[in-house]
N, C-alpha and C. Protein backbone atom coordinates (compact mmCIF):
# COMPACT_ATOMS: atom_id res chain seq x y z
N UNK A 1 -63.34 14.23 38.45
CA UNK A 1 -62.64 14.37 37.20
C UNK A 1 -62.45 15.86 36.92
N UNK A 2 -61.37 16.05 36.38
CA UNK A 2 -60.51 17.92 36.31
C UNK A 2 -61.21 17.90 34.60
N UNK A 3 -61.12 18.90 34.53
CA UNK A 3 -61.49 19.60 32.68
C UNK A 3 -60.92 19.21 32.27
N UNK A 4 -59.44 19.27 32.78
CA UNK A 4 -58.08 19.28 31.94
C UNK A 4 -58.15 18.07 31.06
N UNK A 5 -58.82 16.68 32.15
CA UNK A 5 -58.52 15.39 31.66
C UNK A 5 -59.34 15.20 30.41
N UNK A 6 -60.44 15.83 30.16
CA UNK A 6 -61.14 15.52 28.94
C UNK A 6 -60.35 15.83 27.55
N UNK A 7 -59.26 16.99 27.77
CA UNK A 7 -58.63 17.20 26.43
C UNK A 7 -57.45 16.35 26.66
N UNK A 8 -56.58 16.50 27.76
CA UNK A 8 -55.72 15.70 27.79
C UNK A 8 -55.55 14.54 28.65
N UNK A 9 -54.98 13.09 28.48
CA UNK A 9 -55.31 11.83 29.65
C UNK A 9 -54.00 12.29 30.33
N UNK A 10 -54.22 11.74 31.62
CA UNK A 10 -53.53 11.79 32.36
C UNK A 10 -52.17 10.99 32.48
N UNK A 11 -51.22 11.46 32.70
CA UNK A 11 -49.99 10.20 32.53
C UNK A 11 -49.99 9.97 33.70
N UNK A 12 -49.44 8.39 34.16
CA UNK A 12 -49.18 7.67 34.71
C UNK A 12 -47.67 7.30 34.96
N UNK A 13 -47.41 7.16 36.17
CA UNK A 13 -46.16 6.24 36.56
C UNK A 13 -45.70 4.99 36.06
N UNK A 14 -44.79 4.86 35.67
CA UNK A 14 -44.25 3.42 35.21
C UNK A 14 -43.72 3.11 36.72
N UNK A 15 -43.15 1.57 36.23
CA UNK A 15 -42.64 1.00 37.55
C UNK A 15 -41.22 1.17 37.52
N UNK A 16 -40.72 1.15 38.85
CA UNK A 16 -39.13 1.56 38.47
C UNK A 16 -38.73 0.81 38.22
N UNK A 17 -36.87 1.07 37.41
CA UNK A 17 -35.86 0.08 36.85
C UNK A 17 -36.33 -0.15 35.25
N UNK A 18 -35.49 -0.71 34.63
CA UNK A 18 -35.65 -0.85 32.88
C UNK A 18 -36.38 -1.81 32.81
N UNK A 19 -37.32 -2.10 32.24
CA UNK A 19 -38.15 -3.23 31.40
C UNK A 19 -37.19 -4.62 31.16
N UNK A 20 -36.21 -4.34 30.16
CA UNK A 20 -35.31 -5.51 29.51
C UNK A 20 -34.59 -5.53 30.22
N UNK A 21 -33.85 -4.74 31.15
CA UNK A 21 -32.44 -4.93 31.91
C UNK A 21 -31.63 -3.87 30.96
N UNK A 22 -30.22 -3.35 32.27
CA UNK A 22 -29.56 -2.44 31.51
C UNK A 22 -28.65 -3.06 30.25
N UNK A 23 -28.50 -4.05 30.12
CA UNK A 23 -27.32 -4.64 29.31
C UNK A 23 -28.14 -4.80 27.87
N UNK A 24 -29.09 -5.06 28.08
CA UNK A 24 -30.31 -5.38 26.94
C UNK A 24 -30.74 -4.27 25.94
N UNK A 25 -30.70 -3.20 26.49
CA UNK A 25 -30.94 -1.52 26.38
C UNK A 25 -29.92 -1.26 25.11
N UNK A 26 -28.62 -2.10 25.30
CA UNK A 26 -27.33 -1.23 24.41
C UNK A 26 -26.96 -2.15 23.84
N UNK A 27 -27.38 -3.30 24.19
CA UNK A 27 -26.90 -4.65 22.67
C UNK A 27 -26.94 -4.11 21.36
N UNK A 28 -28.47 -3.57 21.23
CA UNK A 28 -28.35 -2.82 19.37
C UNK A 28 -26.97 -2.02 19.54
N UNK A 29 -27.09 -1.33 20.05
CA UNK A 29 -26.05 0.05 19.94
C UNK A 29 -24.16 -0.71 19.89
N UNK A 30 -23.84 -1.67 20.67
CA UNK A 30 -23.28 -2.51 20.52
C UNK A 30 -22.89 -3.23 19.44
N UNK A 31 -23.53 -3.75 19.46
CA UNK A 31 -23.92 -4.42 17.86
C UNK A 31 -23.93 -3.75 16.74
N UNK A 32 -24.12 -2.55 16.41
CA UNK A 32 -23.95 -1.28 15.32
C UNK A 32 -22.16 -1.31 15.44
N UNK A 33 -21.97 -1.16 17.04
CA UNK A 33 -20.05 -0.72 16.81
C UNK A 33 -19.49 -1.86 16.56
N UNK A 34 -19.54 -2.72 16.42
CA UNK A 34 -18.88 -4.15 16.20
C UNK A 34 -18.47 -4.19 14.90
N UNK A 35 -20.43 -4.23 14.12
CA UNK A 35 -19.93 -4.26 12.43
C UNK A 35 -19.28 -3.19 12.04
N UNK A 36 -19.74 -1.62 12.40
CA UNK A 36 -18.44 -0.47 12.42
C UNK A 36 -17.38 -1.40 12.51
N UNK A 37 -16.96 -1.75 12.94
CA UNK A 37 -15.35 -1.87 13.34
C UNK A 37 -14.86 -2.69 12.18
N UNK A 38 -15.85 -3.71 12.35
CA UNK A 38 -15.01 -4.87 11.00
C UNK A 38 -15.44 -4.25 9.46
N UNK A 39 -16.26 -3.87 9.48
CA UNK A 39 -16.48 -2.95 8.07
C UNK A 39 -15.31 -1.70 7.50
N UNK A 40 -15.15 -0.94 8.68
CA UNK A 40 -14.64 0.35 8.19
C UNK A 40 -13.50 0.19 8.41
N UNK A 41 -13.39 0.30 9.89
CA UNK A 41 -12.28 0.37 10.51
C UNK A 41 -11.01 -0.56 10.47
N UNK A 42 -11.15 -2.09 10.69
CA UNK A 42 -10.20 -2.99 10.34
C UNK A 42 -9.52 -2.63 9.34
N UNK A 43 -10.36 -2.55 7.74
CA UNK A 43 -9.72 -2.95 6.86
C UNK A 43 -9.26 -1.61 6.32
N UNK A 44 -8.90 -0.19 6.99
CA UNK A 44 -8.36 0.89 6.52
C UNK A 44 -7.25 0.75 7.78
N UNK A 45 -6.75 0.15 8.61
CA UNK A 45 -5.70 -0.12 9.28
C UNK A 45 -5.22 -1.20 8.81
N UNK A 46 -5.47 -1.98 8.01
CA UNK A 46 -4.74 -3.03 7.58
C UNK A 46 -4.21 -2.35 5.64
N UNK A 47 -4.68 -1.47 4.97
CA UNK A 47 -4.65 -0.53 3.98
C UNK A 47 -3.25 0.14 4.96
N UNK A 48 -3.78 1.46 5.71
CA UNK A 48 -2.36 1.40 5.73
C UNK A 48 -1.34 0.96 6.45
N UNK A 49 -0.98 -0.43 7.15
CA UNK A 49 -0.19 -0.72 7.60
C UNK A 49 0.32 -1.53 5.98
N UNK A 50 -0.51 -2.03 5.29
CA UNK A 50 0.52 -2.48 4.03
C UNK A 50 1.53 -1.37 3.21
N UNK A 51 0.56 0.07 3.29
CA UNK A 51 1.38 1.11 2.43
C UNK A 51 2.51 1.35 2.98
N UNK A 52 2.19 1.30 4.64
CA UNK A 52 3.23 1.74 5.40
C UNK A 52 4.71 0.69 4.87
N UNK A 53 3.93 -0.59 4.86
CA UNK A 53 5.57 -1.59 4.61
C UNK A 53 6.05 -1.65 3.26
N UNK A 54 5.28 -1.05 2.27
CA UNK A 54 5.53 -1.04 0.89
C UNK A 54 6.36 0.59 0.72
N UNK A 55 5.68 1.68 1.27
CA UNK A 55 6.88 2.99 1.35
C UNK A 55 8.08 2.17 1.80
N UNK A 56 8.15 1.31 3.02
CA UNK A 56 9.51 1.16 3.54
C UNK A 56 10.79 0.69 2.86
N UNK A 57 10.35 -0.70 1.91
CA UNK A 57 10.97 -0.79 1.22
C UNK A 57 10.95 -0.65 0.03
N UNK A 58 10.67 0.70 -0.28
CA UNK A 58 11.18 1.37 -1.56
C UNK A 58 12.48 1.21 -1.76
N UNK A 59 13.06 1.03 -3.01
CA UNK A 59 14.50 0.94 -3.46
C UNK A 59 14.68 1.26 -4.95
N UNK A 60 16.11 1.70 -5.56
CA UNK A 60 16.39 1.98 -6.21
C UNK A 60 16.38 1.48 -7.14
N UNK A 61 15.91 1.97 -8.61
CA UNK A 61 15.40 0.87 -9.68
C UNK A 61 14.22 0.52 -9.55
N UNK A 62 13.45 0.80 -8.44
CA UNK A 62 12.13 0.17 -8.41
C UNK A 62 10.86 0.97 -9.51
N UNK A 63 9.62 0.96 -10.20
CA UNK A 63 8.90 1.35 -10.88
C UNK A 63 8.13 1.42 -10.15
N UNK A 64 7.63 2.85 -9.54
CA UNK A 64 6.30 3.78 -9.38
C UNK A 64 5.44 4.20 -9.66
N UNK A 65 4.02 4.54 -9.02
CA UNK A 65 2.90 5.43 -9.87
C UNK A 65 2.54 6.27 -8.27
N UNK A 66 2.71 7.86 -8.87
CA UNK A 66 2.60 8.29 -7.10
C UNK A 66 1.12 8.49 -7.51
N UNK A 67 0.30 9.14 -6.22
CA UNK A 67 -1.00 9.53 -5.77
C UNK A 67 -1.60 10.63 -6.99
N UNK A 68 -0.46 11.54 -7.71
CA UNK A 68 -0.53 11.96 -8.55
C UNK A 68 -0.90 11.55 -10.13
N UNK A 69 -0.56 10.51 -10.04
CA UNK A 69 -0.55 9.55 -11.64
C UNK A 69 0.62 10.04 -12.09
N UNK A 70 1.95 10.61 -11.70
CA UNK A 70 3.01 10.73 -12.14
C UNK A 70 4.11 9.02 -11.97
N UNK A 71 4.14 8.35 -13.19
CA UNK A 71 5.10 7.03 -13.10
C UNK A 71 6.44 7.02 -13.43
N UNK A 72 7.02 6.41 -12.81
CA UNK A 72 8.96 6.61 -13.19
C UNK A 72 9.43 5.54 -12.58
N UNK A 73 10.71 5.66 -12.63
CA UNK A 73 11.79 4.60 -12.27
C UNK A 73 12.51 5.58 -10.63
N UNK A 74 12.62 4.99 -9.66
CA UNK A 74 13.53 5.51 -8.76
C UNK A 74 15.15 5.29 -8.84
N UNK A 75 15.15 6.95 -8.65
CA UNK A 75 16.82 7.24 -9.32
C UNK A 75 17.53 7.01 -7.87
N UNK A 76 16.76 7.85 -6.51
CA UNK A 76 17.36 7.78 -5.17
C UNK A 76 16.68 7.86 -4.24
N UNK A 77 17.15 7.66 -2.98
CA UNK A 77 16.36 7.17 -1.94
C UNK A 77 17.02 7.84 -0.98
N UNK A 78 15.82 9.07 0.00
CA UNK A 78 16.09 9.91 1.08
C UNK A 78 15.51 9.48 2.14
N UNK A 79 15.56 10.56 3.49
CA UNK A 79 14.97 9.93 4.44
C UNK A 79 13.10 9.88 4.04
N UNK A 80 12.56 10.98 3.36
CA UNK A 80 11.41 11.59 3.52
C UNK A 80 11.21 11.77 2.17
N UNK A 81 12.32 11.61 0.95
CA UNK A 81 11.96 12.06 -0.23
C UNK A 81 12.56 10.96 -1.14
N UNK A 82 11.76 10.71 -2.53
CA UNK A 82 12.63 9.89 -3.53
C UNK A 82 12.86 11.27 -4.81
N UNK A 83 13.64 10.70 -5.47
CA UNK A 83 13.64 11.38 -7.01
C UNK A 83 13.38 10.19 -7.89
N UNK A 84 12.52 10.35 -8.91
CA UNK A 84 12.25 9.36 -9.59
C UNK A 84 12.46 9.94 -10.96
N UNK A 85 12.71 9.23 -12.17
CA UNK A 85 13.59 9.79 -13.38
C UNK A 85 11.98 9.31 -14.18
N UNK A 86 11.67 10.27 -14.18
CA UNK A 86 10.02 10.13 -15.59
C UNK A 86 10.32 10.16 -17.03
N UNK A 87 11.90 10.43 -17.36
CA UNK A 87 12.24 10.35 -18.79
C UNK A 87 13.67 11.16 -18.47
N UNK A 88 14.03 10.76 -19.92
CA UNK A 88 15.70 10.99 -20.13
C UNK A 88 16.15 12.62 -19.23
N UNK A 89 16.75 12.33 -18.70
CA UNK A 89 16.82 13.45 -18.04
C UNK A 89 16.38 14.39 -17.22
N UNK A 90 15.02 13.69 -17.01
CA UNK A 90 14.09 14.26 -16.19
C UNK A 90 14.15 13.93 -14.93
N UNK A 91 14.01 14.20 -13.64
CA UNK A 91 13.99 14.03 -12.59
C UNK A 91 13.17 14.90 -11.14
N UNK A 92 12.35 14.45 -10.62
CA UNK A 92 11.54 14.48 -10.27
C UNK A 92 11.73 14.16 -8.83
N UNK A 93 11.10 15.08 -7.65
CA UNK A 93 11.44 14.50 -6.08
C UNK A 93 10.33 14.99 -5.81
N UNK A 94 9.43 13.51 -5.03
CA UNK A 94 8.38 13.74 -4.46
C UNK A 94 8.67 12.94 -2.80
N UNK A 95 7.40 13.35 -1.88
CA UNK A 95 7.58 12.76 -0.78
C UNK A 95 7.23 11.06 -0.71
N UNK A 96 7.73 9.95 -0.25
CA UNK A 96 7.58 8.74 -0.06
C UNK A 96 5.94 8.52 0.00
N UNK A 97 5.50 8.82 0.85
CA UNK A 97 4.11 8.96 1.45
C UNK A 97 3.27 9.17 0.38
N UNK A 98 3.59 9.72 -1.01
CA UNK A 98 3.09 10.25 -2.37
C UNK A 98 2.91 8.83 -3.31
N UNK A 99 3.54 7.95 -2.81
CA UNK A 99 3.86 6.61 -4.04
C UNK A 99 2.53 5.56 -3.80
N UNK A 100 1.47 5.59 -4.46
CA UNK A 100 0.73 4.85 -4.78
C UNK A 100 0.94 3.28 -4.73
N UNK A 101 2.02 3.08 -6.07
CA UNK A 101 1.79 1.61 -6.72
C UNK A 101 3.17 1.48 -6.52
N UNK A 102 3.41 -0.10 -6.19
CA UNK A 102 4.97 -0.40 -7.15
C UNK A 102 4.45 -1.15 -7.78
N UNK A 103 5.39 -0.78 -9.03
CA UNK A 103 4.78 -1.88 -10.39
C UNK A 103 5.88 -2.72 -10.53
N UNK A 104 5.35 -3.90 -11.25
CA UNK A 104 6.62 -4.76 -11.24
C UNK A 104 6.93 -4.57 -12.11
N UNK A 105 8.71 -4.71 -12.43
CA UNK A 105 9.82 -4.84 -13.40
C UNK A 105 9.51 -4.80 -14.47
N UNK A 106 10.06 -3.65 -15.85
CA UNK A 106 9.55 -3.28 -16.87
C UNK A 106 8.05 -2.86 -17.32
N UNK A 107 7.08 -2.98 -16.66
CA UNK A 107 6.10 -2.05 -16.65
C UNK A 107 6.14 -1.08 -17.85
N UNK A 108 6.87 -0.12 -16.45
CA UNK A 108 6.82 1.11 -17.93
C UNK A 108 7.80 1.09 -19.06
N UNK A 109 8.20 0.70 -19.41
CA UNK A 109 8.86 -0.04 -20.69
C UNK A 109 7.75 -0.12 -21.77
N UNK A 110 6.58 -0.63 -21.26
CA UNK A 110 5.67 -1.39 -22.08
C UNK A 110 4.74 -0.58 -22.77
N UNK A 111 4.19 0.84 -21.81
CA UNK A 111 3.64 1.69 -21.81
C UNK A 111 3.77 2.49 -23.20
C-alpha cells in the first residue's frame, strides 16, 4: 500500500461501452427538444404565418391598430406601405409589417 492511498482511494476502471446504451444516454435531452418545439416554437410560426396572411389582405376601408397603438381607417394600399387617415385630414404612412389588429367594421366609430 502507497501513502498516497491513505489520503486519497484509488480510482478504478469501469468496464467499457455505456451502462444504458447510446440511445438511452439522449432520450432526456431529446425529450427536452420535443416539448421545446411544441411549446415555443410551433406556436410562434403559426403567430406569424397568421400575421403574415392578415398583412396580406389588408384593404382599403379596412380599421387598424398598428404595433404603435396608433388606430385609423386605411386610406391606401402600397407595395410595403399603407396610409391610414387617424382623423379629418390627417394621414399617416406606416409600414404593413407595423399593423397589429384589424378591427372589425365601425370599431372606431364607437371609440
Amino acid at each position: 500500500m502507497n501513502l498516497l492511498d491513505f489520503f486519497i482511494s484509488p480510482a478504478h476502471a469501469q468496464a467499457a461501452g455505456p451502462a444504458g446504451g447510446g440511445l438511452l444516454t439522449f432520450l432526456p435531452l431529446l425529450l427536452m427538444l420535443a416539448v421545446m418545439y411544441f411549446l415555443f416554437i410551433r406556436p410562434q410560426q403559426k403567430r406569424v404565418k397568421e400575421h403574415a396572411a392578415m398583412v396580406g389582405a389588408l384593404k382599403k376601408g379596412d380599421e387598424i391598430v398598428t404595433n404603435g397603438g396608433l388606430g385609423g381607417t386605411i386610406s391606401k394600399v402600397h407595395d410595403a406601405f399603407i396610409s391610414i387617415k387617424v382623423a379629418d385630414n390627417v394621414e399617416v404612412n406606416v409600414q404593413k409589417q407595423a399593423v397589429a389588429t384589424l378591427l372589425p367594421k365601425g370599431t372606431l366609430k364607437t371609440l
